[in-house]
PDB file of N, CA and C in Angstrom:
ATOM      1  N   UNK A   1      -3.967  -7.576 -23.644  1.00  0.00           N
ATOM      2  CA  UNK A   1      -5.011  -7.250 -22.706  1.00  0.00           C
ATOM      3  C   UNK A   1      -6.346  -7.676 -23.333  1.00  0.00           C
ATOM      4  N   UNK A   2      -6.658  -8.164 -22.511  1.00  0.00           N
ATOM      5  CA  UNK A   2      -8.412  -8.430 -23.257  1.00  0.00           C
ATOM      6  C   UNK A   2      -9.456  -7.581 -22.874  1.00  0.00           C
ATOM      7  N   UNK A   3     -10.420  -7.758 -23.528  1.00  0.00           N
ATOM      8  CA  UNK A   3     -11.636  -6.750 -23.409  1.00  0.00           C
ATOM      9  C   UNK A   3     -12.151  -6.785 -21.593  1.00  0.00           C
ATOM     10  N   UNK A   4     -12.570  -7.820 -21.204  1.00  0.00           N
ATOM     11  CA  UNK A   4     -12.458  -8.079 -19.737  1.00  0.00           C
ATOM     12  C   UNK A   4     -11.738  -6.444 -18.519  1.00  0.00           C
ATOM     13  N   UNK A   5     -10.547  -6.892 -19.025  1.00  0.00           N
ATOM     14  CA  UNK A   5      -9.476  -5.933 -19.117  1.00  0.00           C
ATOM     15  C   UNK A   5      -9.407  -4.476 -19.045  1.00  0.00           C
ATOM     16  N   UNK A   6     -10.309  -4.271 -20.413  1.00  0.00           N
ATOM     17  CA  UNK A   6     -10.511  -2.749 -20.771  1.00  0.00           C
ATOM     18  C   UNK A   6     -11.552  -2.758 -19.894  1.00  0.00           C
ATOM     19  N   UNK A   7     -12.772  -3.244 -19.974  1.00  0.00           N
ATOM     20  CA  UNK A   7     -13.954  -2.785 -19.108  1.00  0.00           C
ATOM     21  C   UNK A   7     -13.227  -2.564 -18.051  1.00  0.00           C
ATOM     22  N   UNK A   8     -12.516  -3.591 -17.309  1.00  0.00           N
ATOM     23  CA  UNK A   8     -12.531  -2.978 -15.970  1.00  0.00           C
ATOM     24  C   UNK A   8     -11.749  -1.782 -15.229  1.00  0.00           C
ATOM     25  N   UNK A   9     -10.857  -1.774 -16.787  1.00  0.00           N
ATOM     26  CA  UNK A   9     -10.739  -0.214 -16.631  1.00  0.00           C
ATOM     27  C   UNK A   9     -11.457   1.064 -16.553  1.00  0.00           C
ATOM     28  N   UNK A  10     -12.026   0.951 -18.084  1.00  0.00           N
ATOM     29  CA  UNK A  10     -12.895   2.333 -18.447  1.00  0.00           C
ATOM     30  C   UNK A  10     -13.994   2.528 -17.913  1.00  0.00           C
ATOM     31  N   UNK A  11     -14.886   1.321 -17.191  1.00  0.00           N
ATOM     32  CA  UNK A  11     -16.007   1.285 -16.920  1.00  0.00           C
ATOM     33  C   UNK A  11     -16.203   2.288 -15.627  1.00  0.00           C
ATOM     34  N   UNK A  12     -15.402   2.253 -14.350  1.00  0.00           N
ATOM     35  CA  UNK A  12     -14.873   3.013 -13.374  1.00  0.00           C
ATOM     36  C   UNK A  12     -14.604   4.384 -13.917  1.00  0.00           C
ATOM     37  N   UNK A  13     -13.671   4.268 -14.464  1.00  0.00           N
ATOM     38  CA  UNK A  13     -13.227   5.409 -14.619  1.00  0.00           C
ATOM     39  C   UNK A  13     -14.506   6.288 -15.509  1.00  0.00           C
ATOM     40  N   UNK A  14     -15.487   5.892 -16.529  1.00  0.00           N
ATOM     41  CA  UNK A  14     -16.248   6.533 -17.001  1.00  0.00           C
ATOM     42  C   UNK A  14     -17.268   7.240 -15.428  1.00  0.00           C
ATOM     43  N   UNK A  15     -17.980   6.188 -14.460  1.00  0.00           N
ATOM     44  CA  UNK A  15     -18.439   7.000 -13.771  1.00  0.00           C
ATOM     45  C   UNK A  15     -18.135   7.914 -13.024  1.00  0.00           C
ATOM     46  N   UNK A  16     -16.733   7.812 -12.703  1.00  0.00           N
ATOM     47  CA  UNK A  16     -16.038   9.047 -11.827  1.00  0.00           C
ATOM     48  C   UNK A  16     -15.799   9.952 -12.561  1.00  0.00           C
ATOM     49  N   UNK A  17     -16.075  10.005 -13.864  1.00  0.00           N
ATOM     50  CA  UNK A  17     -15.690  11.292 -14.829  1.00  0.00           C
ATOM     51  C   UNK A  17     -17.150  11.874 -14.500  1.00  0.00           C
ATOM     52  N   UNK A  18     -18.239  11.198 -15.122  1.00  0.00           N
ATOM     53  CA  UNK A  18     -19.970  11.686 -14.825  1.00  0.00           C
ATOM     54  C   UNK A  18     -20.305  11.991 -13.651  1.00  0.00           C
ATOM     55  N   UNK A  19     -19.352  11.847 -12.113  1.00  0.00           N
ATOM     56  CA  UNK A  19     -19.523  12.245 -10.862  1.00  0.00           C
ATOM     57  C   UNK A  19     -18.990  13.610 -10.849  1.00  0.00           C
ATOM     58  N   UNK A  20     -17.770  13.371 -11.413  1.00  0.00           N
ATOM     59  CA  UNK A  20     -17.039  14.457 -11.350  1.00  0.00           C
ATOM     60  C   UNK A  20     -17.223  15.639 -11.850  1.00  0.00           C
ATOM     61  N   UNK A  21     -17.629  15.822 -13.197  1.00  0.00           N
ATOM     62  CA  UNK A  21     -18.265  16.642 -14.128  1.00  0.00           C
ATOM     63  C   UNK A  21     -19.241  17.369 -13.177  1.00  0.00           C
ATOM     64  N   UNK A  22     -19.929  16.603 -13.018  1.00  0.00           N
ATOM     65  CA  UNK A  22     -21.262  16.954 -12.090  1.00  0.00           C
ATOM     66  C   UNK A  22     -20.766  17.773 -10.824  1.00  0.00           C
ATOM     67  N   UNK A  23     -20.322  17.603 -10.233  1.00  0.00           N
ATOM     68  CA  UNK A  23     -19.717  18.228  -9.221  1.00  0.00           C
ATOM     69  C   UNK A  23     -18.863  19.293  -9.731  1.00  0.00           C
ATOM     70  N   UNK A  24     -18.198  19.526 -10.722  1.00  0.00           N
ATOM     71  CA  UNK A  24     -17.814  20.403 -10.912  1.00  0.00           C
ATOM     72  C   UNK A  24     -18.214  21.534 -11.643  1.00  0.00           C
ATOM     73  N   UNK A  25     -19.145  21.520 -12.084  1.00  0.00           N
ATOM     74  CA  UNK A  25     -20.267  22.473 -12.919  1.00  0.00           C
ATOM     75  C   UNK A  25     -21.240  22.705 -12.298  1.00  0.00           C
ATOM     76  N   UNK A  26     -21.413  21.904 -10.610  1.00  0.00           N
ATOM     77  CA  UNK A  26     -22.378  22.597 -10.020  1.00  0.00           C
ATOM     78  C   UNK A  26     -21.940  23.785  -9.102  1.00  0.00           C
ATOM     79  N   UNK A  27     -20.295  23.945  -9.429  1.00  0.00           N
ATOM     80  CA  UNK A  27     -19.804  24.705  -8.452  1.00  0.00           C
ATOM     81  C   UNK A  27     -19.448  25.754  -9.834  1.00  0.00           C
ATOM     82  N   UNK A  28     -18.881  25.411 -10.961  1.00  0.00           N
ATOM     83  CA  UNK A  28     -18.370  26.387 -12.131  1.00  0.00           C
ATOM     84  C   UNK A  28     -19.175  26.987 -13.301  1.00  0.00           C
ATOM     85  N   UNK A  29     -19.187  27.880 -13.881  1.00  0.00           N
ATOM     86  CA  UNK A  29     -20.206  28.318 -14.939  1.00  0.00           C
ATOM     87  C   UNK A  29     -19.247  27.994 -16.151  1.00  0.00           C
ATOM     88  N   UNK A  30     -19.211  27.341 -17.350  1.00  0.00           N
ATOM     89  CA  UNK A  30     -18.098  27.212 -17.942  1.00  0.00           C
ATOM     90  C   UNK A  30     -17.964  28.626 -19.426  1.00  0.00           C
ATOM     91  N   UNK A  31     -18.636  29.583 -19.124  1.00  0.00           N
ATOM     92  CA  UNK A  31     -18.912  30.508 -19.844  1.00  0.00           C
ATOM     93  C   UNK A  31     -17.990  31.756 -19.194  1.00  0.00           C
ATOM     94  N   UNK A  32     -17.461  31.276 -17.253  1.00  0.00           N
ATOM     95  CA  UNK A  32     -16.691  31.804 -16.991  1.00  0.00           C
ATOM     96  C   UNK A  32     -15.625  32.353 -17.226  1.00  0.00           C
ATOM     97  N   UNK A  33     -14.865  31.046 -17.845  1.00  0.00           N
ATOM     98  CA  UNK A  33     -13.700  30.231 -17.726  1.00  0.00           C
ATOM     99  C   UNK A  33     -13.239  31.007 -19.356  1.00  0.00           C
ATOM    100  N   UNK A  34     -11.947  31.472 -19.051  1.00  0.00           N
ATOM    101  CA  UNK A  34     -11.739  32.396 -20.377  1.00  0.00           C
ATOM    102  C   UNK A  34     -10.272  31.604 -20.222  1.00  0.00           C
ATOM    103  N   UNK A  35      -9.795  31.244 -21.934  1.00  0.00           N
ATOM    104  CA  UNK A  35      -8.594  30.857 -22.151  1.00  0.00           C
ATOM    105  C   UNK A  35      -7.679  32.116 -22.580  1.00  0.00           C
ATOM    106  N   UNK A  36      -6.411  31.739 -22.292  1.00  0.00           N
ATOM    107  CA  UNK A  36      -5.083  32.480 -22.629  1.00  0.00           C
ATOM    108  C   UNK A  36      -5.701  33.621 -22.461  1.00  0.00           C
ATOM    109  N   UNK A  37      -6.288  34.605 -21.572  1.00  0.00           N
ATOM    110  CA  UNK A  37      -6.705  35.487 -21.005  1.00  0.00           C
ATOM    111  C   UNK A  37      -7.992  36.466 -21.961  1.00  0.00           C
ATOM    112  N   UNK A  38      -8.515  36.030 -23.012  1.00  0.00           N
ATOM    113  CA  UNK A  38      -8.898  36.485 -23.720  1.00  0.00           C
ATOM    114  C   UNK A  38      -9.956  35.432 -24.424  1.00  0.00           C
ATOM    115  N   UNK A  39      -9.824  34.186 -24.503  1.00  0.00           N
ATOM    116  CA  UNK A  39     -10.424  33.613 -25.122  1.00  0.00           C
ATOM    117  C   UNK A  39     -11.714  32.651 -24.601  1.00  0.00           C
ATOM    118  N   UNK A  40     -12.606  33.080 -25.132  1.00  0.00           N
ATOM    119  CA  UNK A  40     -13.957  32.284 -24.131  1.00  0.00           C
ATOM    120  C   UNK A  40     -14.347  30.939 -25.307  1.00  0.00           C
ATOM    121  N   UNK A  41     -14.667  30.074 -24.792  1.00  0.00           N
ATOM    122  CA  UNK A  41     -15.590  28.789 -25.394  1.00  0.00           C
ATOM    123  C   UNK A  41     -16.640  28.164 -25.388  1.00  0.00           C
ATOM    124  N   UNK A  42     -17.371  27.821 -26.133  1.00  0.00           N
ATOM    125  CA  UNK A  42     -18.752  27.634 -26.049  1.00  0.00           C
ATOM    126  C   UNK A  42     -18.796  26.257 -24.822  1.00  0.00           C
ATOM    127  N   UNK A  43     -20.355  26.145 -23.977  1.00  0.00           N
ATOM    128  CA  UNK A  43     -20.629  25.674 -23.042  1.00  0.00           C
ATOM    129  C   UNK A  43     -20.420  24.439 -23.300  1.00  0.00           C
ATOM    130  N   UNK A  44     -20.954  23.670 -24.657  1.00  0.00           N
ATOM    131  CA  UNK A  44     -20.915  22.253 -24.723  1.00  0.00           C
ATOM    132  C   UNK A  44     -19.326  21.895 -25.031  1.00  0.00           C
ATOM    133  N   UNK A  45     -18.863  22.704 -25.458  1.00  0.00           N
ATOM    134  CA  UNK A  45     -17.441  22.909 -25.451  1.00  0.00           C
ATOM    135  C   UNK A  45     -16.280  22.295 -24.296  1.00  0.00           C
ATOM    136  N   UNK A  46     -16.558  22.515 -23.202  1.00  0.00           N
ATOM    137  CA  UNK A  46     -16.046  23.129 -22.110  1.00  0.00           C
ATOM    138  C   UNK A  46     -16.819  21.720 -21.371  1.00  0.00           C
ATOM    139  N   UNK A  47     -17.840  21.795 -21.418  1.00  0.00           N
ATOM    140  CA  UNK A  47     -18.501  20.221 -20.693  1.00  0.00           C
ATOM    141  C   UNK A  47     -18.051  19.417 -21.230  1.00  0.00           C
ATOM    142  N   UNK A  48     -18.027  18.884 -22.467  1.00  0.00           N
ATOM    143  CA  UNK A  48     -17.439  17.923 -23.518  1.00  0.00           C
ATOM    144  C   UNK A  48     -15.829  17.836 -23.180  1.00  0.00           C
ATOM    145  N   UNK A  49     -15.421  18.380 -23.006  1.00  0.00           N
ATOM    146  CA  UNK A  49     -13.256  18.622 -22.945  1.00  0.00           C
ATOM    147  C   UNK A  49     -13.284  17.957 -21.402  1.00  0.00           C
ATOM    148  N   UNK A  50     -14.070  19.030 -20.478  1.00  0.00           N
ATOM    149  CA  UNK A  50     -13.844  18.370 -18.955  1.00  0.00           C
ATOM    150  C   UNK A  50     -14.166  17.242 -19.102  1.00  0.00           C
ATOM    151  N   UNK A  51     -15.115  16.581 -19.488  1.00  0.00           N
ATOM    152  CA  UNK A  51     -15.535  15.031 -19.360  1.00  0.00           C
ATOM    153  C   UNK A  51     -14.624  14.267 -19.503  1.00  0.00           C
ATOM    154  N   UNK A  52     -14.089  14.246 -21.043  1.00  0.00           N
ATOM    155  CA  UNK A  52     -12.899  13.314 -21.386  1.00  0.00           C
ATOM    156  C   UNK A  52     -12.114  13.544 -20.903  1.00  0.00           C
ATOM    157  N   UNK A  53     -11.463  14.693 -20.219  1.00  0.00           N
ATOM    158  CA  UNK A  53     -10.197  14.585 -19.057  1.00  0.00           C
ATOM    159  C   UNK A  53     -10.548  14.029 -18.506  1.00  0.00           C
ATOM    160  N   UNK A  54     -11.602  14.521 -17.605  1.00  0.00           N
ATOM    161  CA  UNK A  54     -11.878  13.217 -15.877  1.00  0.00           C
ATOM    162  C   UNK A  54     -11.738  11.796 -16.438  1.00  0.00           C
ATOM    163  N   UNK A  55     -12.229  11.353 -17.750  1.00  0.00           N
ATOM    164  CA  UNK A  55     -12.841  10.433 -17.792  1.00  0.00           C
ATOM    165  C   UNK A  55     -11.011   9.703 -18.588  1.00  0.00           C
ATOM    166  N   UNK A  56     -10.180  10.692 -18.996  1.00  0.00           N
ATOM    167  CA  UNK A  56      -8.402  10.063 -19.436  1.00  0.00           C
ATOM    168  C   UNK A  56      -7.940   9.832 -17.959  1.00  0.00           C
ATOM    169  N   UNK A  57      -8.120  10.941 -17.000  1.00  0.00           N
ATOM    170  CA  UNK A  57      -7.382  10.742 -15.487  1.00  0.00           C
ATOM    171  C   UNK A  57      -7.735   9.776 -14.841  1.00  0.00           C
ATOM    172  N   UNK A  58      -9.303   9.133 -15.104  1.00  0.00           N
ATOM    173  CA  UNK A  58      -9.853   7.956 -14.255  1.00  0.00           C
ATOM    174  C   UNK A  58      -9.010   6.978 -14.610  1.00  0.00           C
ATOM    175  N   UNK A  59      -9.034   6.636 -16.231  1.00  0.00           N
ATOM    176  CA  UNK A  59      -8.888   5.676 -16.584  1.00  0.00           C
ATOM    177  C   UNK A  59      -6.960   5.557 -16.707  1.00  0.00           C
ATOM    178  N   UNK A  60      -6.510   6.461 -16.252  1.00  0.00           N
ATOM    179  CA  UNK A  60      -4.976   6.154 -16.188  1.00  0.00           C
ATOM    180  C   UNK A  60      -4.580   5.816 -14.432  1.00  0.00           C
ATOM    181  N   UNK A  61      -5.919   6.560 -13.679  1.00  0.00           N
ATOM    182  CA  UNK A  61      -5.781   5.553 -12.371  1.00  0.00           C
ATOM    183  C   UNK A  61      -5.981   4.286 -12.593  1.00  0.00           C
ATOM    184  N   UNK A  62      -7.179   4.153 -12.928  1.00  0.00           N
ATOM    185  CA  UNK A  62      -7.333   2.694 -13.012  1.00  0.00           C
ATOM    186  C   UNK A  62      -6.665   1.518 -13.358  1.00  0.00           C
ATOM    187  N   UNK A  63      -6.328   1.825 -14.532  1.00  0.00           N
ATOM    188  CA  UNK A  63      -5.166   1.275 -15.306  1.00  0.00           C
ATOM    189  C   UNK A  63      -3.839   1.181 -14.632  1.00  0.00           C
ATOM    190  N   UNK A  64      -3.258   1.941 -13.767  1.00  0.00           N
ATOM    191  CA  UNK A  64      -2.209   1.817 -13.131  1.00  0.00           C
ATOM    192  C   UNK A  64      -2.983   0.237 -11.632  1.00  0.00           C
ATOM    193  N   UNK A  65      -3.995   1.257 -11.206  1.00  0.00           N
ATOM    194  CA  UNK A  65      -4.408   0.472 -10.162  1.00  0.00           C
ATOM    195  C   UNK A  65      -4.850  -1.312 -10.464  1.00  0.00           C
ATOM    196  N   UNK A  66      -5.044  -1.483 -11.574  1.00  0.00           N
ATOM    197  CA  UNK A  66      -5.034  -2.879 -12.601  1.00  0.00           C
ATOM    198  C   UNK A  66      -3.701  -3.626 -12.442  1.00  0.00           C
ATOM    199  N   UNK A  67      -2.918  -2.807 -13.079  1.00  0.00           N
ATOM    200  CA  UNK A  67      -1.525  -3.542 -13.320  1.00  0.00           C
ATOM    201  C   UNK A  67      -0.803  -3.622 -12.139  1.00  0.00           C
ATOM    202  N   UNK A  68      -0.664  -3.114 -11.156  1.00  0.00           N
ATOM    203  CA  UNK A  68      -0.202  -2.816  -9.728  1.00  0.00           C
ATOM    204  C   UNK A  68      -0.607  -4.532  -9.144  1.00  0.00           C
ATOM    205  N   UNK A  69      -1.650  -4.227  -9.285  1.00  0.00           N
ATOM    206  CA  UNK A  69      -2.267  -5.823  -8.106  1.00  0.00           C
ATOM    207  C   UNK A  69      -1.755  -6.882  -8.540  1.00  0.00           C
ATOM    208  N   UNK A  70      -1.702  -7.661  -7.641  1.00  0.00           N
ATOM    209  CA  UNK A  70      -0.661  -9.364  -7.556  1.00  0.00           C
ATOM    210  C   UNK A  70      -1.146  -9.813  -8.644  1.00  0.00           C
ATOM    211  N   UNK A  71      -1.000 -10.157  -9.637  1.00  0.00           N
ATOM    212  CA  UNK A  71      -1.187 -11.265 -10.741  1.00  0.00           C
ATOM    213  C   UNK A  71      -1.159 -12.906 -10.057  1.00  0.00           C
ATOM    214  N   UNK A  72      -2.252 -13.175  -9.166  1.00  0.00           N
ATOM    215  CA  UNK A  72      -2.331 -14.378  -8.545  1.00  0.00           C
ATOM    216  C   UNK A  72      -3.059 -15.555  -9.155  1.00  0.00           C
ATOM    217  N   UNK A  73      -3.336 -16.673  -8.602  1.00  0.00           N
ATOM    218  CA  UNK A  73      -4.393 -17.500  -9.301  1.00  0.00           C
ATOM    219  C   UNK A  73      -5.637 -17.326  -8.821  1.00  0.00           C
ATOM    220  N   UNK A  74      -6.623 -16.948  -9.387  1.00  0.00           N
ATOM    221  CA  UNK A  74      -8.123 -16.465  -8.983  1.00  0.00           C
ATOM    222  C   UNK A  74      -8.941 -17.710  -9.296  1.00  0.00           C
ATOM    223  N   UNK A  75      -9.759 -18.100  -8.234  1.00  0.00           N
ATOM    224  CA  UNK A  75     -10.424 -19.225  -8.652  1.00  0.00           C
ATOM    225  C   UNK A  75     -11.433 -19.034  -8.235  1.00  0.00           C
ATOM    226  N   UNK A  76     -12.813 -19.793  -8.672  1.00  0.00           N
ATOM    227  CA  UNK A  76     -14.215 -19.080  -8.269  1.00  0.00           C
ATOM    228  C   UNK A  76     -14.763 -20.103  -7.035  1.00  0.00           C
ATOM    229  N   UNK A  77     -15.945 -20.048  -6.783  1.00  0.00           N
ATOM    230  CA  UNK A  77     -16.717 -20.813  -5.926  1.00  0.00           C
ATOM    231  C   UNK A  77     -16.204 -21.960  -5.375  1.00  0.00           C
ATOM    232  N   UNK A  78     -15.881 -22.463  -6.463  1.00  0.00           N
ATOM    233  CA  UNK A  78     -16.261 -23.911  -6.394  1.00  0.00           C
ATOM    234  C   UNK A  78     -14.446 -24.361  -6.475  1.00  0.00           C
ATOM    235  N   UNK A  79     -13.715 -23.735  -6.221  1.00  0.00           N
ATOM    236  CA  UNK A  79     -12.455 -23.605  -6.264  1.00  0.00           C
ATOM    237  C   UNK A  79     -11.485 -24.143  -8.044  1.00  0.00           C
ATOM    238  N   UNK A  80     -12.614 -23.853  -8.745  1.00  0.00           N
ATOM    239  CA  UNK A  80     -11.990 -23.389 -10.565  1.00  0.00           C
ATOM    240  C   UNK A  80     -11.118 -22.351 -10.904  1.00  0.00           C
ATOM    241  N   UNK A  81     -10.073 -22.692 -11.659  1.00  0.00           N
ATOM    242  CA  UNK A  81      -9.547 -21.140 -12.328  1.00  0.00           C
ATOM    243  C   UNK A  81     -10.415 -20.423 -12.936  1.00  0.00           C
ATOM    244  N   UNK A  82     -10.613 -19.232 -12.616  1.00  0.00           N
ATOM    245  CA  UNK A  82     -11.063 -18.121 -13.488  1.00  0.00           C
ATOM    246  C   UNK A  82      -9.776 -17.866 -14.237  1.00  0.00           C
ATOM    247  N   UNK A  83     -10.315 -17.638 -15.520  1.00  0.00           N
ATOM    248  CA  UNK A  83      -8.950 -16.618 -16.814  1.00  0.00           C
ATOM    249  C   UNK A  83      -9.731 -14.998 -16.627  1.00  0.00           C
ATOM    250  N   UNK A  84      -8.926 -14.049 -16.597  1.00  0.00           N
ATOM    251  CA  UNK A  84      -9.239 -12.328 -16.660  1.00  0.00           C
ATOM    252  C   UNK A  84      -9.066 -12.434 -17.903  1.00  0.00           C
TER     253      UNK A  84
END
């Protein structure tokens, strides 16, 4: 896979994590949110963990949604191969 590749993975998937986050802390207090019924975690804590989930779940859509599509010949303007 080339770098090409990765961007057009992670790059997506990073903003739907920073959408997401956002949206979800404008609805959650994360000071709420108590683990194994007893255990609370600090705020940057809890923002920091959600992020990189949204931002593992984006990028394993994406990544699926990458490899899924036709592997065709892509050619630009001027009717050239593009290489991905």
């Amino acid at each position: 896979m080339r770098w090409r590749s990765v961007m057009l993975i992670l790059w997506p998937s990073f903003l739907m994590a920073a959408a997401t986050s956002a949206a979800v802390f404008a609805f959650v207090d994360p000071l709420d949110i108590i683990f194994f019924g007893h255990l609370k975690a600090e705020r940057e804590l809890v923002y920091a963990s959600a992020f990189f989930l949204f931002w593992i779940m984006g990028a394993v859509s994406s990544a699926l949604t990458f490899f899924m599509t036709p592997k065709g010949r892509v050619v630009d303007d001027f009717g050239d191969p593009v290489d991905l």
